[in-house]
C-alpha atoms as a PDB file:
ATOM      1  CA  UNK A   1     127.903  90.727  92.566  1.00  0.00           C
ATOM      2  CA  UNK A   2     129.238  89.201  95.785  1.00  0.00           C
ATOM      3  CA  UNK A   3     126.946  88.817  98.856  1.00  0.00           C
ATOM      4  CA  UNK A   4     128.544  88.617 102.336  1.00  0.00           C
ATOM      5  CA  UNK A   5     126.410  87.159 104.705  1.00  0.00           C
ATOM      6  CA  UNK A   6     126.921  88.432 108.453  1.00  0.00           C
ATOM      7  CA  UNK A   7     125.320  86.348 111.357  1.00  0.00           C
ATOM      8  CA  UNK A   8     124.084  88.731 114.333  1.00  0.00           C
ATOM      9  CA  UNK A   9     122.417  87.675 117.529  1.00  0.00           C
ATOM     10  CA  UNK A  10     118.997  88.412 115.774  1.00  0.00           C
ATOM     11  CA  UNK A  11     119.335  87.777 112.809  1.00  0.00           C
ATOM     12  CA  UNK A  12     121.031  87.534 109.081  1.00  0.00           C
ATOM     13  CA  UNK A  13     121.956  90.452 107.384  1.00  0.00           C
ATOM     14  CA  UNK A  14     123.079  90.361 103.937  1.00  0.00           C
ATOM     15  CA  UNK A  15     125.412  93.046 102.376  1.00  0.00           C
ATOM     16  CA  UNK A  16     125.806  92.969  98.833  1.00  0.00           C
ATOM     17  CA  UNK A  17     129.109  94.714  97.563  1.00  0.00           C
ATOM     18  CA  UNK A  18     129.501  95.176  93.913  1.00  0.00           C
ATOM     19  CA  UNK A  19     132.166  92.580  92.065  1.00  0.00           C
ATOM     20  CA  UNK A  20     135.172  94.995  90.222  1.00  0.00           C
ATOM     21  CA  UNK A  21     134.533  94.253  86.663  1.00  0.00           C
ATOM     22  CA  UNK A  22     130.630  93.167  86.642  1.00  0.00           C
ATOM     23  CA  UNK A  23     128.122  95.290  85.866  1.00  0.00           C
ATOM     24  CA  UNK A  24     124.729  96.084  86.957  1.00  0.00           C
ATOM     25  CA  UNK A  25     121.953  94.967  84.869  1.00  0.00           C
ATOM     26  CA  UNK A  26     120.512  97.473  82.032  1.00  0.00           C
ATOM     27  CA  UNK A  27     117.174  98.867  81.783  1.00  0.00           C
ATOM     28  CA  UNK A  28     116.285  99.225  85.872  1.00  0.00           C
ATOM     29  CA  UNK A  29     113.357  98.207  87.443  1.00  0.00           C
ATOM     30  CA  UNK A  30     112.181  95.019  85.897  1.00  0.00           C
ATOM     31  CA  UNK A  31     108.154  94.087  86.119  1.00  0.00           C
ATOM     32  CA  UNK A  32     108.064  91.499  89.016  1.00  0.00           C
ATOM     33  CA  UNK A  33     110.189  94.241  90.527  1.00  0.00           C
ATOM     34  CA  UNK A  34     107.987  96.961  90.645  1.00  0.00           C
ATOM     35  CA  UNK A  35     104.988  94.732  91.476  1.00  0.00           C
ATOM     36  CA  UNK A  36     107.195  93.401  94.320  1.00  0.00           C
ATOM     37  CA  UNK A  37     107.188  96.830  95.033  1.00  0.00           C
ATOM     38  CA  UNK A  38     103.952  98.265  94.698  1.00  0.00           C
ATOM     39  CA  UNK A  39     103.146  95.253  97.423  1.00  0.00           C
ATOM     40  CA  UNK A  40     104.949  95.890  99.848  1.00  0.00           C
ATOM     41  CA  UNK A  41     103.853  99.624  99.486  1.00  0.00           C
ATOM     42  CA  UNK A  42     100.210  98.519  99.908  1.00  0.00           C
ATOM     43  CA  UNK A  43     101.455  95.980 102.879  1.00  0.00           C
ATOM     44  CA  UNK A  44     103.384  98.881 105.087  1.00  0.00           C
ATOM     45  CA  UNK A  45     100.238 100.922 104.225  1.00  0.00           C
ATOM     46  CA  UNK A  46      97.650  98.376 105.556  1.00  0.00           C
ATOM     47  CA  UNK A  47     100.474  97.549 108.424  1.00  0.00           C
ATOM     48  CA  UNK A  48      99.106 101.314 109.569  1.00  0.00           C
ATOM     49  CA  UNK A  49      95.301 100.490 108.902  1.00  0.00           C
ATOM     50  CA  UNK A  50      95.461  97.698 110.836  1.00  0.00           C
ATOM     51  CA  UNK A  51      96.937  99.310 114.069  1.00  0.00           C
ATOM     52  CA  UNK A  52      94.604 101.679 113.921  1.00  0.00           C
ATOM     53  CA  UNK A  53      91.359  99.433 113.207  1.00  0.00           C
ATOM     54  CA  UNK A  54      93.083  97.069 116.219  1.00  0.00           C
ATOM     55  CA  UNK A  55      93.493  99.975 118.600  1.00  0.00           C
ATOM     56  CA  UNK A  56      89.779 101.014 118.211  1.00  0.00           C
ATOM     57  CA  UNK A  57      88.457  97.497 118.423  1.00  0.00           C
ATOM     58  CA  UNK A  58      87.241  97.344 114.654  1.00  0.00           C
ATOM     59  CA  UNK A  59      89.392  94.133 113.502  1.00  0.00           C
ATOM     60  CA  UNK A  60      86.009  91.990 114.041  1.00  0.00           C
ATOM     61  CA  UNK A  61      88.336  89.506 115.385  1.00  0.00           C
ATOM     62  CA  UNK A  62      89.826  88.934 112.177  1.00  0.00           C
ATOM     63  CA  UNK A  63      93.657  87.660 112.106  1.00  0.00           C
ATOM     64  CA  UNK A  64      96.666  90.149 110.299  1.00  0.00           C
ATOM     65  CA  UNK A  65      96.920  87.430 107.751  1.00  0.00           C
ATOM     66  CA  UNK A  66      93.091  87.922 106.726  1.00  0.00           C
ATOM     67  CA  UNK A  67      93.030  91.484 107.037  1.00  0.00           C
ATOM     68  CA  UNK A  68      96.152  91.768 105.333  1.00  0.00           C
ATOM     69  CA  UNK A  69      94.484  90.198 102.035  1.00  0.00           C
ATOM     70  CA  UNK A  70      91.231  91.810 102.381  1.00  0.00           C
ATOM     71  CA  UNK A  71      92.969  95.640 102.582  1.00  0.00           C
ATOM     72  CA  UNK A  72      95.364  94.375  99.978  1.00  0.00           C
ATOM     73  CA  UNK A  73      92.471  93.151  97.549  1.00  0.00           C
ATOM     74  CA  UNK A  74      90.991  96.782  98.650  1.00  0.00           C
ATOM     75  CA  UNK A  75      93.670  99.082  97.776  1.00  0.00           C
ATOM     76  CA  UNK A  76      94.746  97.098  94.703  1.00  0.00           C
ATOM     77  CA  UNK A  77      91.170  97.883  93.284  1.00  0.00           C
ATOM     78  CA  UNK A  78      91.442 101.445  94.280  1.00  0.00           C
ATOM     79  CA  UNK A  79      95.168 101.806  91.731  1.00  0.00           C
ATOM     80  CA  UNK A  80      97.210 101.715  94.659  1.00  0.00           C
END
């Protein structure tokens, strides 16, 4: 596959455009992938948990960083 790299004002976007001749890979979704996945699933979802709990003054002061791996650690137990 060929990746074309684009410079903008704010940032780098990357475009990949399939390569004439090459294939994708077989069999989809590898492991790390859908780990990677469920992740960032669990991230966007504690992204909304934590502007809520900041809005109503229930962070306890703690930083996005820690409450990111505390509602991670939370909704990993849960099967989510």
């Amino acid at each position: 596959m060929r990746i074309i790299f684009s410079f903008l004002a704010l940032g780098v976007v990357c475009l990949a455009v399939p390569t004439p001749g090459v294939a994708a890979p077989a069999g989809g979704t590898s492991a790390a992938g859908a780990a990677h996945a469920a992740f960032v699933a669990r991230e966007r979802a504690c992204g909304k948990l934590w502007r809520a709990d900041k809005a109503a003054g229930r962070t306890a002061g703690q930083s996005w960083p820690k409450y990111l791996s505390a509602c991670n650690a939370r909704l990993k137990a849960k099967g989510g």
